[in-house]
C-alpha atoms as a PDB file:
ATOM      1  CA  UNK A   1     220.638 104.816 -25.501  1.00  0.00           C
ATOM      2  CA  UNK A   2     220.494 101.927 -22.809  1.00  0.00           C
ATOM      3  CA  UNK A   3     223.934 100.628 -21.788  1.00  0.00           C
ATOM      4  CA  UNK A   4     223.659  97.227 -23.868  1.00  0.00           C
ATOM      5  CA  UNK A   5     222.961  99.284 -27.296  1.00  0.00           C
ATOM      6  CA  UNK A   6     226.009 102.045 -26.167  1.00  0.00           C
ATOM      7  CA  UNK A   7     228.444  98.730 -25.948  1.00  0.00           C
ATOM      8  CA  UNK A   8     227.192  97.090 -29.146  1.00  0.00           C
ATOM      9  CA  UNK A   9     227.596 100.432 -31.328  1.00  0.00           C
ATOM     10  CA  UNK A  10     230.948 100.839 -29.406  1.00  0.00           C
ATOM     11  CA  UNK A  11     232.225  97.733 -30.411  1.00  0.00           C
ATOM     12  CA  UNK A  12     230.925  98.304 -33.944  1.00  0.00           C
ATOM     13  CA  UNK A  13     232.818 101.244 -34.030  1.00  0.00           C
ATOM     14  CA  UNK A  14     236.305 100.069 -32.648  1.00  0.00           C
ATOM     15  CA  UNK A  15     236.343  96.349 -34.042  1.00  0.00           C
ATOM     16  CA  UNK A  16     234.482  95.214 -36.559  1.00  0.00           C
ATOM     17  CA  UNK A  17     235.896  97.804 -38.940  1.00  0.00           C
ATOM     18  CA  UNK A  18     239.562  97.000 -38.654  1.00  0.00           C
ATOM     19  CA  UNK A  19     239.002  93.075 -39.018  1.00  0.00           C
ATOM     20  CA  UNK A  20     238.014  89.829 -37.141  1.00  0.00           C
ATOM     21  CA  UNK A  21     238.410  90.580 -33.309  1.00  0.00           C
ATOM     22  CA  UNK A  22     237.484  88.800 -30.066  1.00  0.00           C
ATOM     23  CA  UNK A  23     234.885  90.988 -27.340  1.00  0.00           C
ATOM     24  CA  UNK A  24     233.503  90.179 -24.071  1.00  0.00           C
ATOM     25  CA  UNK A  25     230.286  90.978 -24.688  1.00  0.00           C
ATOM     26  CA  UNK A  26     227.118  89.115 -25.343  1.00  0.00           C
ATOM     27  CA  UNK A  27     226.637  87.775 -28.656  1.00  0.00           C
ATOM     28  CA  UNK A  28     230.852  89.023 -29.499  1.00  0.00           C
ATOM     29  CA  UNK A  29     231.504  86.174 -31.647  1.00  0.00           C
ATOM     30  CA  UNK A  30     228.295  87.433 -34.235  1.00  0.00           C
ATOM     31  CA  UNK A  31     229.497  91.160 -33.719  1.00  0.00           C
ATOM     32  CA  UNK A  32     233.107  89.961 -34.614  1.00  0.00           C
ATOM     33  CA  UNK A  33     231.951  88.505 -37.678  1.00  0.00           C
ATOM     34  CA  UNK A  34     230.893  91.565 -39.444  1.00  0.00           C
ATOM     35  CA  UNK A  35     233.169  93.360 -41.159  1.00  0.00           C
ATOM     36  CA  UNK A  36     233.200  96.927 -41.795  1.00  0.00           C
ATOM     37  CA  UNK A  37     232.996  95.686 -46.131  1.00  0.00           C
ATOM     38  CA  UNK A  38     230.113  93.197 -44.593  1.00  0.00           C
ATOM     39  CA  UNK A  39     228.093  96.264 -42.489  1.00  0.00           C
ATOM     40  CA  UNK A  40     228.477  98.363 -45.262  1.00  0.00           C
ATOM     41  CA  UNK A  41     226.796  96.064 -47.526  1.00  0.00           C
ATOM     42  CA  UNK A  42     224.095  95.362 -45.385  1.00  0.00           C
ATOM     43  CA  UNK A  43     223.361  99.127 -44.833  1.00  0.00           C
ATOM     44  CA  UNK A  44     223.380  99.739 -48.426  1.00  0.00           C
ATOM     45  CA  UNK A  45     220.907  96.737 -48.726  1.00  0.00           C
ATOM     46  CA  UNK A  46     218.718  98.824 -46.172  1.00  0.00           C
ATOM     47  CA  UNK A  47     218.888 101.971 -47.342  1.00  0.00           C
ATOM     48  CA  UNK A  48     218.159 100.536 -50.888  1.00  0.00           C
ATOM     49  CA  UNK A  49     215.109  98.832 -50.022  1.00  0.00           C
ATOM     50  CA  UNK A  50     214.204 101.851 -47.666  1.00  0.00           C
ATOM     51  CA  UNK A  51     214.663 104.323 -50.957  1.00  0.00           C
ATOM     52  CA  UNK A  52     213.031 102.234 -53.791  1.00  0.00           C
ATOM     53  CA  UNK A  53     210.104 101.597 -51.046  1.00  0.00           C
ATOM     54  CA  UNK A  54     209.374 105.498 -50.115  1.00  0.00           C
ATOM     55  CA  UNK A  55     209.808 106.215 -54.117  1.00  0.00           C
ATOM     56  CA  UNK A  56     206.763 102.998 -54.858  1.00  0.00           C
ATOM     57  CA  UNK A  57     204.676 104.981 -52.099  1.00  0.00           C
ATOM     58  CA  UNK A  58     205.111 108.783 -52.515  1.00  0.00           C
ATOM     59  CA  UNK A  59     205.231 108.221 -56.273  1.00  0.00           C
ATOM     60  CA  UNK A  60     201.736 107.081 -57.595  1.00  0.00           C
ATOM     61  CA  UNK A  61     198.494 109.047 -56.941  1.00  0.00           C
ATOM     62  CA  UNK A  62     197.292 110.200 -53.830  1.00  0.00           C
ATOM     63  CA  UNK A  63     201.262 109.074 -52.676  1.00  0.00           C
ATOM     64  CA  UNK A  64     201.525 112.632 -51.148  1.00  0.00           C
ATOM     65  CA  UNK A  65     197.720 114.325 -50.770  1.00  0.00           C
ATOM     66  CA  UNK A  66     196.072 111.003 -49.660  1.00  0.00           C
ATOM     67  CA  UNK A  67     198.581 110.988 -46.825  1.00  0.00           C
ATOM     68  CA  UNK A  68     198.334 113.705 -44.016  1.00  0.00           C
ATOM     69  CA  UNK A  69     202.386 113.007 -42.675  1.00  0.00           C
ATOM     70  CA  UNK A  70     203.329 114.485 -46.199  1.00  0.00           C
ATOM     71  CA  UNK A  71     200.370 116.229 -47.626  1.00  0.00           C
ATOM     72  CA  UNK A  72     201.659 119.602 -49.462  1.00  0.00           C
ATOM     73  CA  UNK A  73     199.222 122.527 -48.264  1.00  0.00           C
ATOM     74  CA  UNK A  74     199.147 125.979 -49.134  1.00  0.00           C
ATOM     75  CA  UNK A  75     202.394 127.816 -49.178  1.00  0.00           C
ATOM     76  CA  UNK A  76     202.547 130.560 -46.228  1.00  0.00           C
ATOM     77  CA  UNK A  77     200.881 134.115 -47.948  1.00  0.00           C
ATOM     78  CA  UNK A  78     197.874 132.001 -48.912  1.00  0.00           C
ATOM     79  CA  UNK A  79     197.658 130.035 -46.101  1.00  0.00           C
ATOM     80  CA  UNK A  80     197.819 133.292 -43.921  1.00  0.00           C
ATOM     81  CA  UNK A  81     194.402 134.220 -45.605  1.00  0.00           C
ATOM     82  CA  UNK A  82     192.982 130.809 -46.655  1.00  0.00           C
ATOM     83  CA  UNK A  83     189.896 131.374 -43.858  1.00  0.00           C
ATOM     84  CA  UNK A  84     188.919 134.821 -45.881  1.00  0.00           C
ATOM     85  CA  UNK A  85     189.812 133.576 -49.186  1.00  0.00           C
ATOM     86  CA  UNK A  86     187.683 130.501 -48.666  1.00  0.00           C
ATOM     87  CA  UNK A  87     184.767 133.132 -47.093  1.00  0.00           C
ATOM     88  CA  UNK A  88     184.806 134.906 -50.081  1.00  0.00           C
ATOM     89  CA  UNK A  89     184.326 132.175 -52.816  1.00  0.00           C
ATOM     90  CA  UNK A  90     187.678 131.063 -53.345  1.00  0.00           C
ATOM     91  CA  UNK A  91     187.508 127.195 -51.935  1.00  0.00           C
ATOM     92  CA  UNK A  92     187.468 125.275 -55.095  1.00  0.00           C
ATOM     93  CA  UNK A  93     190.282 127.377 -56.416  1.00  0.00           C
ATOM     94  CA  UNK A  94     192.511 126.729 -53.139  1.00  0.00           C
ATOM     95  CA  UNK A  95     191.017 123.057 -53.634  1.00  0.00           C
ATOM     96  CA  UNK A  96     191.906 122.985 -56.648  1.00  0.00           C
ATOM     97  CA  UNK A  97     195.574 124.458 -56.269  1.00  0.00           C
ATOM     98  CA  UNK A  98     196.141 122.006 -53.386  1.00  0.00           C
ATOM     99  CA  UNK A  99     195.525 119.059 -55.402  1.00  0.00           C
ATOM    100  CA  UNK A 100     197.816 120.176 -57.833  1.00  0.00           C
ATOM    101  CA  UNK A 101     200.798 120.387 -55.605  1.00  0.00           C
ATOM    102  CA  UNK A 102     200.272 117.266 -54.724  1.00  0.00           C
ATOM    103  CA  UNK A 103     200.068 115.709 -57.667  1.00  0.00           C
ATOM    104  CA  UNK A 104     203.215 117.686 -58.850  1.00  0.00           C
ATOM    105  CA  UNK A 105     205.571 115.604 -56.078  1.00  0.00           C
ATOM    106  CA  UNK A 106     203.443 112.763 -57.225  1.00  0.00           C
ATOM    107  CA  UNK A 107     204.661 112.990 -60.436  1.00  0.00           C
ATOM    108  CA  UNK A 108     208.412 113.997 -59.843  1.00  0.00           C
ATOM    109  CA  UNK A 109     208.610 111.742 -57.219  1.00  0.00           C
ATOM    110  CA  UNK A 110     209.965 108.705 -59.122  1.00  0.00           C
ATOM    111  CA  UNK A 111     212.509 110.832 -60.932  1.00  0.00           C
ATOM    112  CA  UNK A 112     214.420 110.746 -57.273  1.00  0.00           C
ATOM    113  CA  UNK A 113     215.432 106.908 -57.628  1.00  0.00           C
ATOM    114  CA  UNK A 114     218.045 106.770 -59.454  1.00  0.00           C
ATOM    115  CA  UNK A 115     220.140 109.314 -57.568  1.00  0.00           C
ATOM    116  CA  UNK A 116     219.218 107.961 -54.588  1.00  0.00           C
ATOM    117  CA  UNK A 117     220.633 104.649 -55.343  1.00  0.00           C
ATOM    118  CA  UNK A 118     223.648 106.077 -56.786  1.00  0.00           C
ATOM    119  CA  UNK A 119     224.086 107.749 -53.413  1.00  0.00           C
ATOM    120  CA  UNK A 120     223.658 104.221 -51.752  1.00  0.00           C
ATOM    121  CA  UNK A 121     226.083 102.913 -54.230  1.00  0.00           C
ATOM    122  CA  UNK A 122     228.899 105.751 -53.654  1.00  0.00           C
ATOM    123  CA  UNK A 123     228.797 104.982 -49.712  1.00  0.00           C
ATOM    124  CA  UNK A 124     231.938 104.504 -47.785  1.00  0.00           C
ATOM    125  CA  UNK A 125     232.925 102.320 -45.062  1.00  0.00           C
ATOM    126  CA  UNK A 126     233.402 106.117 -43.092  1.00  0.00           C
ATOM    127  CA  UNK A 127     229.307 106.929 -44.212  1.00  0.00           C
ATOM    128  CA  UNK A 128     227.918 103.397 -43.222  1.00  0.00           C
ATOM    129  CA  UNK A 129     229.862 103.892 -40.007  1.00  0.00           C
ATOM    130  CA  UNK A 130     228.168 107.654 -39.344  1.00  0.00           C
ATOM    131  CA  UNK A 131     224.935 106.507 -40.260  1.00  0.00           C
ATOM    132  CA  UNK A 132     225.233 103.226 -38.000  1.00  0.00           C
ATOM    133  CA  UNK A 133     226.264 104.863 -35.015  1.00  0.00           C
ATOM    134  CA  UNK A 134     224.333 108.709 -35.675  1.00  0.00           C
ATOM    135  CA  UNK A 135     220.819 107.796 -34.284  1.00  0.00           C
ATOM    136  CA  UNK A 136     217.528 107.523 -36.349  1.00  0.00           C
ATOM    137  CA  UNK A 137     218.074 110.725 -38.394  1.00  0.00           C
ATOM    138  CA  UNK A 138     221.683 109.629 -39.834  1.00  0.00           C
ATOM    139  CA  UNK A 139     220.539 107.911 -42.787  1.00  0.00           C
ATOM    140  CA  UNK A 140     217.780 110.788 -43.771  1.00  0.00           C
ATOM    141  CA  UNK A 141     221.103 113.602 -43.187  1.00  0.00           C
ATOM    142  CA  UNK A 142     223.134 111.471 -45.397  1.00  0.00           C
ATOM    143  CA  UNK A 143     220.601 111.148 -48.170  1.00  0.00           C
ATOM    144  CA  UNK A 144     220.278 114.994 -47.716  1.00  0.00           C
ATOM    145  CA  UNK A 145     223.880 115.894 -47.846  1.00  0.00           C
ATOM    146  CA  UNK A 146     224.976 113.624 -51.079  1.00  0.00           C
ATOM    147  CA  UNK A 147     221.645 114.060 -53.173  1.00  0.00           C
ATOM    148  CA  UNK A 148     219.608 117.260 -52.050  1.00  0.00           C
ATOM    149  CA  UNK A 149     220.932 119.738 -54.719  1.00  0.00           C
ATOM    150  CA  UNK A 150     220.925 117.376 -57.356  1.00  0.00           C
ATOM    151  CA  UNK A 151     217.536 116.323 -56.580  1.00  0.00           C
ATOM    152  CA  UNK A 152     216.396 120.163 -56.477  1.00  0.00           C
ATOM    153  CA  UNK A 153     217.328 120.333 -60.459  1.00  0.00           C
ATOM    154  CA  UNK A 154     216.419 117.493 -61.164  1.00  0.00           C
ATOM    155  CA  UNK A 155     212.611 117.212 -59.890  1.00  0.00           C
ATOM    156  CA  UNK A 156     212.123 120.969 -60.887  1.00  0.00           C
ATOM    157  CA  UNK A 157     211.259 120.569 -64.237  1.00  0.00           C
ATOM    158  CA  UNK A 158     208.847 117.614 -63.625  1.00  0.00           C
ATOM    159  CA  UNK A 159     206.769 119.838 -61.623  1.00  0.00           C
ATOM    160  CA  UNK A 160     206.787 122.769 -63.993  1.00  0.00           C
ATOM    161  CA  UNK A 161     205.310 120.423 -66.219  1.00  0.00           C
ATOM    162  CA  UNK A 162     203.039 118.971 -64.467  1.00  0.00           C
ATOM    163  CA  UNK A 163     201.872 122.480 -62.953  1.00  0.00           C
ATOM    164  CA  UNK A 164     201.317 123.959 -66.547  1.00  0.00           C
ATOM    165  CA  UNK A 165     199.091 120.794 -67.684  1.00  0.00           C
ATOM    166  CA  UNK A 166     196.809 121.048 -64.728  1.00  0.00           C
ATOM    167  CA  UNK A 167     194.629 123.675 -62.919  1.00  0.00           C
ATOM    168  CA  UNK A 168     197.205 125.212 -61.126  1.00  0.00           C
ATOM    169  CA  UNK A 169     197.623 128.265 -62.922  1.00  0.00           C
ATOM    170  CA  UNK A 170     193.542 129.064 -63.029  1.00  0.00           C
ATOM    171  CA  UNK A 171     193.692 128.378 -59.312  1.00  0.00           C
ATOM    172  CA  UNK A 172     197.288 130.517 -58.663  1.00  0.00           C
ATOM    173  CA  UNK A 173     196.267 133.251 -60.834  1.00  0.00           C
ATOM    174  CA  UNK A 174     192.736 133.663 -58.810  1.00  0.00           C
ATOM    175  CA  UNK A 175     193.740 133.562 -55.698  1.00  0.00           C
ATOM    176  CA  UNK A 176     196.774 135.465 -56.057  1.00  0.00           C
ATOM    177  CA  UNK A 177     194.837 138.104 -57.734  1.00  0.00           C
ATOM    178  CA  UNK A 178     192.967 138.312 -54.809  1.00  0.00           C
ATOM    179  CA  UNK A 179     195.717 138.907 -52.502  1.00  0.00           C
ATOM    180  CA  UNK A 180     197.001 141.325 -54.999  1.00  0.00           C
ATOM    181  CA  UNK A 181     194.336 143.397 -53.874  1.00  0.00           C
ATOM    182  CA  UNK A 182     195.263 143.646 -50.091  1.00  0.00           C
ATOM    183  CA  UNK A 183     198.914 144.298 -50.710  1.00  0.00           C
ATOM    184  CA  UNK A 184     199.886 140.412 -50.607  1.00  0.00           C
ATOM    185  CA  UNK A 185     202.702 139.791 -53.317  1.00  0.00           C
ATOM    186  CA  UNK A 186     202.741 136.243 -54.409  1.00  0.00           C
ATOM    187  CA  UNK A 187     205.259 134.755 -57.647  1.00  0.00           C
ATOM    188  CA  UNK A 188     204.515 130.989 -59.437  1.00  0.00           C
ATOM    189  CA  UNK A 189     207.983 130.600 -59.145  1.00  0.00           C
ATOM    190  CA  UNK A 190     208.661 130.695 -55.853  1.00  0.00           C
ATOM    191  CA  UNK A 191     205.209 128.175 -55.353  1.00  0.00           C
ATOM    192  CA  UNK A 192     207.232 125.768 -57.920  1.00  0.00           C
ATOM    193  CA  UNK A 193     210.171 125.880 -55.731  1.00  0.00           C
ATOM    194  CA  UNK A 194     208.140 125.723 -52.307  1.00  0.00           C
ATOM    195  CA  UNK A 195     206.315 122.895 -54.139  1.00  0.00           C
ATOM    196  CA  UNK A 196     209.846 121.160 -54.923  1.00  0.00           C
ATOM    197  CA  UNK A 197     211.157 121.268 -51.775  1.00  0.00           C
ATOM    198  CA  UNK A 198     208.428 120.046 -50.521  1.00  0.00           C
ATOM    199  CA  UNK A 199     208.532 117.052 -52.278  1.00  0.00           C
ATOM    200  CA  UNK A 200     211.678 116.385 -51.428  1.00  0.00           C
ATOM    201  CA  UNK A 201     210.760 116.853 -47.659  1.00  0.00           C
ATOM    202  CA  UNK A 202     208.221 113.952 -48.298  1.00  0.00           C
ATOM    203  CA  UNK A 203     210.906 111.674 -50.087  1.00  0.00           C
ATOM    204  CA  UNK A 204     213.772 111.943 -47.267  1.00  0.00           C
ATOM    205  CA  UNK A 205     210.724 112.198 -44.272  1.00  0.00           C
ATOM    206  CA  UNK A 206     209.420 108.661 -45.806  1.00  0.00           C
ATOM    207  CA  UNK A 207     212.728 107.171 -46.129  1.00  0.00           C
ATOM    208  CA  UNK A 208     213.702 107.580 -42.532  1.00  0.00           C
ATOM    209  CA  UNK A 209     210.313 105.889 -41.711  1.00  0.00           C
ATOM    210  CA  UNK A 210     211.301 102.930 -43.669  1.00  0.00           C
ATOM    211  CA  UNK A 211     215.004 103.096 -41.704  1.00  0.00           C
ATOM    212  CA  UNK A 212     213.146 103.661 -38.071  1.00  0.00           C
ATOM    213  CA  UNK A 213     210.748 100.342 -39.335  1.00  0.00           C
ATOM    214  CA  UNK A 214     213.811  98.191 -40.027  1.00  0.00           C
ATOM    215  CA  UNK A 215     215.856  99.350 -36.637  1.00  0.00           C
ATOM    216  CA  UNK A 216     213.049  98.878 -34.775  1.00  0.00           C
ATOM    217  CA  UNK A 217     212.032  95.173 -36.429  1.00  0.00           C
ATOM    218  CA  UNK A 218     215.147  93.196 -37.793  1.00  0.00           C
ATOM    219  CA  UNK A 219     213.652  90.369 -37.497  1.00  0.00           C
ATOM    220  CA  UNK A 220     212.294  90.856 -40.801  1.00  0.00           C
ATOM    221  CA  UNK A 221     215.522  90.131 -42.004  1.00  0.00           C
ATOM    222  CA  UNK A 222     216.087  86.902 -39.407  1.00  0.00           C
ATOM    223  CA  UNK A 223     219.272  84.692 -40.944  1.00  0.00           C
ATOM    224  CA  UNK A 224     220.374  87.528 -43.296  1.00  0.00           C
ATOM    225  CA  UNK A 225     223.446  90.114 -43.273  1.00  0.00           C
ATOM    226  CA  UNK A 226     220.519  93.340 -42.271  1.00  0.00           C
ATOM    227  CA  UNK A 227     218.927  91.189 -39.561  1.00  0.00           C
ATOM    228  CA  UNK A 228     222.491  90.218 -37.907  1.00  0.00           C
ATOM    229  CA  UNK A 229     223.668  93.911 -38.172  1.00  0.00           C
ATOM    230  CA  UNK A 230     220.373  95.603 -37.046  1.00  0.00           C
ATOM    231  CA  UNK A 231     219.598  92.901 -34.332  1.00  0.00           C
ATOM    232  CA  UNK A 232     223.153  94.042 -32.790  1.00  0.00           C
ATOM    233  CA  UNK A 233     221.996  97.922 -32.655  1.00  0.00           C
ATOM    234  CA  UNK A 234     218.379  97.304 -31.655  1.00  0.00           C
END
């Protein structure tokens, strides 16, 4: 962090929380101004629009397998023999269980909104402060640590669903019989849950894209409450 940025987060830190105060810095009477009420607001307003944004990408078709950053591929046994499986005959069933996946988290995806925002909602002056001052990671951490396990449940049954109305099973059941054969154990379960988390890999890894977009550009935002907060940490 360069020596402006260290001062500016400083000073977020020690004054604007605690009220109206005076600092010798460049641009102090704008960094006075904010409030720790005022920054909170204007990180929920980011993380909102960061959240509903990831949810409008990774949640419509070909969100998560038209896009390599968070395409779901084969869980570890298979992939481990993908090469011979794919020798043998087996491509359009690993194709086909690929797909799948993907459209799985597609599917689920959207069912994440809600909670997120009622994380957003729920944060404190002490959060916004962590998440300000923690880096480009703090707001994807946060997101994990108040909404991960409920997300888990929640999603889960979405992509059972899904999973039993497409090819998925065909494509499972083939391949792992194959790998049945060479001592490879594989359980539908555990590919539901790898395909869950998964998903929920692709929802927090696109929502710290959308927070690293607005840190790095705030003047998006020029005139508003997010461009005079985010201008002061960039």
């Amino acid at each position: 962090m360069n020596p402006t940025r260290r001062n500016i987060v400083r000073a977020l830190v020690l004054l604007p929380w605690v009220g109206v105060a005076q600092a010798e810095t460049s641009g102090s009477d704008l960094l006075a101004a904010v409030s720790g009420p005022e920054a909170t607001k204007a990180l929920r307003e980011s993380l909102e629009q960061g959240a509903r944004q990831a949810i409008t990408t990774l949640g419509r078709e070909n969100g998560f397998f038209g896009d390599p950053s968070v395409k779901i591929g084969l869980p570890k046994n298979f992939t481990r023999a993908e090469k011979f499986l794919r020798s043998v005959g087996y491509g359009q069933k690993i194709d086909d269980l690929i797909l799948a996946m993907n459209r799985a988290a597609e599917t689920a995806t959207p069912k994440a909104q809600e909670l997120l925002l009622e994380s957003i909602r729920k944060m404190s002056i002490n959060d916004a402060k962590a998440v300000l001052t923690g880096g480009d990671n703090a707001a994807t951490e946060y997101f994990r640590k108040s909404t991960e396990a409920k997300l888990t449940e929640t999603l889960m049954p979405v992509v059972k669903s899904v999973i039993e109305k497409s090819d998925f099973a065909s494509a499972y059941n083939g391949l792992a019989g194959k790998l049945s054969k060479f001592g490879v154990k594989s359980d539908q379960q555990t590919v539901e849950r790898y395909v869950n988390k998964k998903a929920l890999d692709g929802i927090y890894f696109r929502i710290g894209e959308e927070e690293r977009r607005l840190r790095a550009n705030p003047t998006r935002y020029a005139g508003s409450l997010l461009g005079k907060v985010f201008g002061l940490l960039k």
